[in-house]
N, C-alpha and C. Protein backbone atom coordinates (compact mmCIF):
# COMPACT_ATOMS: atom_id res chain seq x y z
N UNK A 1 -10.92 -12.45 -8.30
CA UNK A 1 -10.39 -11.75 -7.14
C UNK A 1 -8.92 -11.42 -7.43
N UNK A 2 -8.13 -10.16 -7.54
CA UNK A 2 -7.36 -9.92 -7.58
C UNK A 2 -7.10 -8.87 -6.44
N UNK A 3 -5.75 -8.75 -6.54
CA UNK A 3 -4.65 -8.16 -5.37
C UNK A 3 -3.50 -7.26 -5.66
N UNK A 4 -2.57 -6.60 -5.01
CA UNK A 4 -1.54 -5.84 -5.69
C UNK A 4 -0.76 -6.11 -4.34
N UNK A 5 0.31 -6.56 -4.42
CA UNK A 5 1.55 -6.49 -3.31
C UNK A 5 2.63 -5.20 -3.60
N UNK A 6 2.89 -4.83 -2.83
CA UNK A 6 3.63 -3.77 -2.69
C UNK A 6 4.23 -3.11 -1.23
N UNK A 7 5.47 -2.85 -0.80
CA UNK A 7 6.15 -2.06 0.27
C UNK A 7 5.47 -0.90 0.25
N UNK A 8 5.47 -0.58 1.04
CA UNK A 8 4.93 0.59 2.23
C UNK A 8 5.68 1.79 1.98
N UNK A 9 5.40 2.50 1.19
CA UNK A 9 6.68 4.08 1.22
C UNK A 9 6.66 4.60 2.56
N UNK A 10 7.86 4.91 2.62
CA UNK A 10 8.00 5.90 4.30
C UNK A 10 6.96 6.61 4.45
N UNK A 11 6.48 6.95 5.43
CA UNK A 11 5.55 8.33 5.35
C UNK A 11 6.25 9.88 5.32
N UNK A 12 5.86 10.04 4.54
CA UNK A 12 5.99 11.69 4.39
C UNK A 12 5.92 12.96 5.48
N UNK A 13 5.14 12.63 6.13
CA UNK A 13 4.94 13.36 7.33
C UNK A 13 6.09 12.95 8.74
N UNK A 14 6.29 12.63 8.70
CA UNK A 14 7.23 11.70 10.17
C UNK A 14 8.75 11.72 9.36
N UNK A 15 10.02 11.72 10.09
CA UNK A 15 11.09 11.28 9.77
C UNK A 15 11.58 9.41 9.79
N UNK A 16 10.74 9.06 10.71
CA UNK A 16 10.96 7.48 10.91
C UNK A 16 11.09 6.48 9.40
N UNK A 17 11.52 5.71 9.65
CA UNK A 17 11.58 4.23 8.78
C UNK A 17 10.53 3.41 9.11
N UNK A 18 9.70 3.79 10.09
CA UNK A 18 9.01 2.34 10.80
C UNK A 18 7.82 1.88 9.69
N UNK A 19 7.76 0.55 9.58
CA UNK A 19 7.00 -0.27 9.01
C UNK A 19 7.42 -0.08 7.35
N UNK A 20 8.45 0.17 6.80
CA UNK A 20 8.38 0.34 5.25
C UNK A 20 9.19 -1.06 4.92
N UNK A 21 9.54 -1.72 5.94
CA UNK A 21 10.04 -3.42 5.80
C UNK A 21 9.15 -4.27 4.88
N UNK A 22 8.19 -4.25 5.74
CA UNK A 22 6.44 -4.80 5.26
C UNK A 22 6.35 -4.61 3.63
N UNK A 23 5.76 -6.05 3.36
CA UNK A 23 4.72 -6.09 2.23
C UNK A 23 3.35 -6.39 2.24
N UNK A 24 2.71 -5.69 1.56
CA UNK A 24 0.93 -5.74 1.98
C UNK A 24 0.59 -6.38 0.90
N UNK A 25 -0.35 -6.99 0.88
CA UNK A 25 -1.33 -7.63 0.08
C UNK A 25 -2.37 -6.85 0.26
N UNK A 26 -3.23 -5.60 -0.73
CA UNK A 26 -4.83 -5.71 -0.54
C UNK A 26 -5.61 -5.78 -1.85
N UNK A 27 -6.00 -6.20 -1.23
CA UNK A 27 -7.09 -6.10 -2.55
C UNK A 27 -7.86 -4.56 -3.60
N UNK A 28 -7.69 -5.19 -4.73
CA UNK A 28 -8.57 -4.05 -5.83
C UNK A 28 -9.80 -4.15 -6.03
N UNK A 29 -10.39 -3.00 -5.44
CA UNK A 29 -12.05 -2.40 -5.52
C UNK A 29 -12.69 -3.28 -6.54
N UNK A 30 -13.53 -4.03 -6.45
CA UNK A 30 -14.18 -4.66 -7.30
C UNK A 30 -15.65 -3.91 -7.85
N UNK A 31 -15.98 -2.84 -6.93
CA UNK A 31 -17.50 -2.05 -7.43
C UNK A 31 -16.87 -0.59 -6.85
N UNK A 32 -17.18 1.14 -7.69
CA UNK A 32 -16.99 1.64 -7.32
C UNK A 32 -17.28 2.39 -6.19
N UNK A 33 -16.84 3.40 -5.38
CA UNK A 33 -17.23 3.85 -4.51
C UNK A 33 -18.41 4.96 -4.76
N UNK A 34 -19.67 4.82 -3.88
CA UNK A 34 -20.73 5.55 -4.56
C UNK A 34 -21.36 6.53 -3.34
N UNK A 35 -21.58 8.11 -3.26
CA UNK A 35 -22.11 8.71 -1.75
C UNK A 35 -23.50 8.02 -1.52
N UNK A 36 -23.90 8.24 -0.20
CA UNK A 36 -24.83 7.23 0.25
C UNK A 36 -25.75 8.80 0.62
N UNK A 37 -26.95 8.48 0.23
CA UNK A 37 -27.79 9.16 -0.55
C UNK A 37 -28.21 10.47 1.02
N UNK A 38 -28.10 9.73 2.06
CA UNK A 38 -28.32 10.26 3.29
C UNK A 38 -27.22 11.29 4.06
N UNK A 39 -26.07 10.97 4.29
CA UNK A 39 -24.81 11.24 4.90
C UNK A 39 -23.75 11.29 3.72
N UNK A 40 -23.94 10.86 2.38
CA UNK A 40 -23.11 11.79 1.64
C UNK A 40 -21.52 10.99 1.62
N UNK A 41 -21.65 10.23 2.26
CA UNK A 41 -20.15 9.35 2.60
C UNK A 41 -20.26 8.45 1.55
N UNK A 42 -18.91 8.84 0.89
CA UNK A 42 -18.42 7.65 -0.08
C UNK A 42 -18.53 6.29 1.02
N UNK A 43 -19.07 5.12 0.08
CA UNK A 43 -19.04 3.76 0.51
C UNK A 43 -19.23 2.78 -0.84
N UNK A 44 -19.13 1.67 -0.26
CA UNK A 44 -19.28 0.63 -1.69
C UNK A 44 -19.98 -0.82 -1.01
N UNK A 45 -20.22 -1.91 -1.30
CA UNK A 45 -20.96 -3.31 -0.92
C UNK A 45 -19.95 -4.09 -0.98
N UNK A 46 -18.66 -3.88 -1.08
CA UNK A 46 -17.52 -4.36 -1.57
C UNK A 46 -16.47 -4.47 -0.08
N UNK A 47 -16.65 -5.44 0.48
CA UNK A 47 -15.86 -5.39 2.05
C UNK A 47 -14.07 -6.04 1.87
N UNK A 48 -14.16 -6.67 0.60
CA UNK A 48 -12.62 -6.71 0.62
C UNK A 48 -11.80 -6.08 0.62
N UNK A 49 -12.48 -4.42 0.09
CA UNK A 49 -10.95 -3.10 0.15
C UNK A 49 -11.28 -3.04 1.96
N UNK A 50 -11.60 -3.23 2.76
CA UNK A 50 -11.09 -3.37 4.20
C UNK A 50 -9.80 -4.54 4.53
N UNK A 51 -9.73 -5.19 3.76
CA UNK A 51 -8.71 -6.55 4.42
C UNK A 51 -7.61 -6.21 3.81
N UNK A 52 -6.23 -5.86 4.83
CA UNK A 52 -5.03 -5.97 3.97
C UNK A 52 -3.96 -7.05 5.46
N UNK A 53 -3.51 -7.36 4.36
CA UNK A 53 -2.47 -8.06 5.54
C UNK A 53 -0.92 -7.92 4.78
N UNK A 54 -0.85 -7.95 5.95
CA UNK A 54 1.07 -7.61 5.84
C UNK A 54 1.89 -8.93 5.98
N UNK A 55 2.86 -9.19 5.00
CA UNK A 55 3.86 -10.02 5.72
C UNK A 55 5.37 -9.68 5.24
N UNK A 56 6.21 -10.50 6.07
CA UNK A 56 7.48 -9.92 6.32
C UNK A 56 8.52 -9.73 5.17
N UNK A 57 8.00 -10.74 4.09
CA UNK A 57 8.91 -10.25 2.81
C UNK A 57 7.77 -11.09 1.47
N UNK A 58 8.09 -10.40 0.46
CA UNK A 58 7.86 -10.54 -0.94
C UNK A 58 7.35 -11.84 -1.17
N UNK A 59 8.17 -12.87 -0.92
CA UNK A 59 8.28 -14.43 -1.11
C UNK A 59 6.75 -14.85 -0.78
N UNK A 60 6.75 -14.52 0.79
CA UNK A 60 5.65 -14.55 2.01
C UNK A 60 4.23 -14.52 1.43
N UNK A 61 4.09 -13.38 0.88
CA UNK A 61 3.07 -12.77 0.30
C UNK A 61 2.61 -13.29 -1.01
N UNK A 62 3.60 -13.30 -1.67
CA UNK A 62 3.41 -14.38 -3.21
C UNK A 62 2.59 -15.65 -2.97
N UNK A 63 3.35 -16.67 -1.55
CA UNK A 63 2.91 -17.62 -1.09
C UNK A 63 1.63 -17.98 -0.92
N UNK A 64 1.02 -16.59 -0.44
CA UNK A 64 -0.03 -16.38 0.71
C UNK A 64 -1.11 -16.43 -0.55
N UNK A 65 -1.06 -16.03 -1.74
CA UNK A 65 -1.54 -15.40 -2.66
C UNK A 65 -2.16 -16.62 -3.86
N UNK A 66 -0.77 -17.40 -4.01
CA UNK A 66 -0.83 -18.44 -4.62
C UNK A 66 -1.66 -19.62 -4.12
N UNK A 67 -1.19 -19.85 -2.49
CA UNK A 67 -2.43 -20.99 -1.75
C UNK A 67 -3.52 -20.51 -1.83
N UNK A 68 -4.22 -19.95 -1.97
CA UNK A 68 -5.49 -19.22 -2.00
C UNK A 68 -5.98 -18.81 -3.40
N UNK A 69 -5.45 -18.75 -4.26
CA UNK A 69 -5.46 -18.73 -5.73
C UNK A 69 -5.92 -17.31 -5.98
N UNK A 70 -5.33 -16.35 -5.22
CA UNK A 70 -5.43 -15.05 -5.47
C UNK A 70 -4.47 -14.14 -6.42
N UNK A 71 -5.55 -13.92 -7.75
CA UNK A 71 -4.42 -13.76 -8.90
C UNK A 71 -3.34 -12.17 -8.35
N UNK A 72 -2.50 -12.27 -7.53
CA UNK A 72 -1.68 -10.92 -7.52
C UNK A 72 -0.65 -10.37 -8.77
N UNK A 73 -0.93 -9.09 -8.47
CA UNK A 73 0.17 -8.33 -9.19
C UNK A 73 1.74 -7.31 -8.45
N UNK A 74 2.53 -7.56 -8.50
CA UNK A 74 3.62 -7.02 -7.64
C UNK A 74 3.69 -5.48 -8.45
N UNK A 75 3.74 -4.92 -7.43
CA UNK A 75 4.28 -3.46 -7.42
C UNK A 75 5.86 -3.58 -7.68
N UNK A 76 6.19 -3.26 -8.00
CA UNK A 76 8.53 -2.74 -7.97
C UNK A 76 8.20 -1.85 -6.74
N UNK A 77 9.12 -1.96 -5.47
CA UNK A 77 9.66 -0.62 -5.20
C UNK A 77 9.95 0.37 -5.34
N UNK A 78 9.76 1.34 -5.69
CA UNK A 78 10.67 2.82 -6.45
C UNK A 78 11.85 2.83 -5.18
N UNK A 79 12.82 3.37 -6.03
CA UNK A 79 14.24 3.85 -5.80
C UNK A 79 13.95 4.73 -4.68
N UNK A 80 14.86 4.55 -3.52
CA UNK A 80 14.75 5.48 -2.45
C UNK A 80 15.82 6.70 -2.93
N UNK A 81 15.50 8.04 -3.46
CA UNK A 81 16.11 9.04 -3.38
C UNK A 81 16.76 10.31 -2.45
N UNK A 82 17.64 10.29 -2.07
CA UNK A 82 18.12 11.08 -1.35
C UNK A 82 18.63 12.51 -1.42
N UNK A 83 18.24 13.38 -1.02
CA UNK A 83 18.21 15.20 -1.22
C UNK A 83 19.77 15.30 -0.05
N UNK A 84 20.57 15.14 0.00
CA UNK A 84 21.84 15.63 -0.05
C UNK A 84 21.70 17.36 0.62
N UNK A 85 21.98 18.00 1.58
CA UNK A 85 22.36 19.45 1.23
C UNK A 85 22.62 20.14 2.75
N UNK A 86 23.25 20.77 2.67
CA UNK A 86 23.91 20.93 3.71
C UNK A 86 22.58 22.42 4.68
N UNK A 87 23.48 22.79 5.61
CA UNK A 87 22.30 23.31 6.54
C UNK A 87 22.64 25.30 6.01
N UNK A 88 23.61 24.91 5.43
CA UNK A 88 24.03 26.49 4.94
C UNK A 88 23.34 26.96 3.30
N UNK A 89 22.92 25.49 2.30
CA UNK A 89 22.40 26.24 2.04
C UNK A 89 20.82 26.38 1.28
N UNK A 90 20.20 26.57 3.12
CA UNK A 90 19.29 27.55 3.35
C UNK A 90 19.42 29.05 2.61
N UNK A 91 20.72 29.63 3.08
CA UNK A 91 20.92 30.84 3.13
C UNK A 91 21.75 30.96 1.52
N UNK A 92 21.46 30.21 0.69
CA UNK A 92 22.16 30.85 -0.90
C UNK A 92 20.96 31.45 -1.37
């Protein structure tokens, strides 16, 4: 059973910050996703890619991971980049 921890990138769509504090724990697909022969909907027998849980920092999650003997792998953060530019120029 393995896992991947990793922060939450902002969302793209929205201007907000909300929830990119958070670190998630979920789990990696253990069987692939296969269409279901009727309705055509990707699915799998595999109910652990449903469970993710969040906690409040890095440490937390390591913790959570280790009592449970869930081998995780940490994501890095990527660098938050900032686009700089003023409202004038639109118009160069």
């Amino acid at each position: 059973m393995t896992a991947r921890i990793f922060q939450r990138p902002k969302n793209a769509m929205q201007s907000g910050k909300a929830l990119i504090d958070d670190w998630v724990l979920e789990f990696v697909p253990a069987e692939a996703k296969r269409p279901d022969p009727l309705m055509g909907w990707a699915g799998s027998g595999d109910t652990r890619q449903q469970v993710v849980l969040t906690f409040a920092s890095q440490a937390e999650a390591q913790a959570y991971a280790d009592r449970y003997g869930i081998a995780a792998r940490i994501l890095p953060t990527p660098p938050r980049r900032l686009k700089i530019q003023a409202y004038a120029d639109n118009f160069r």
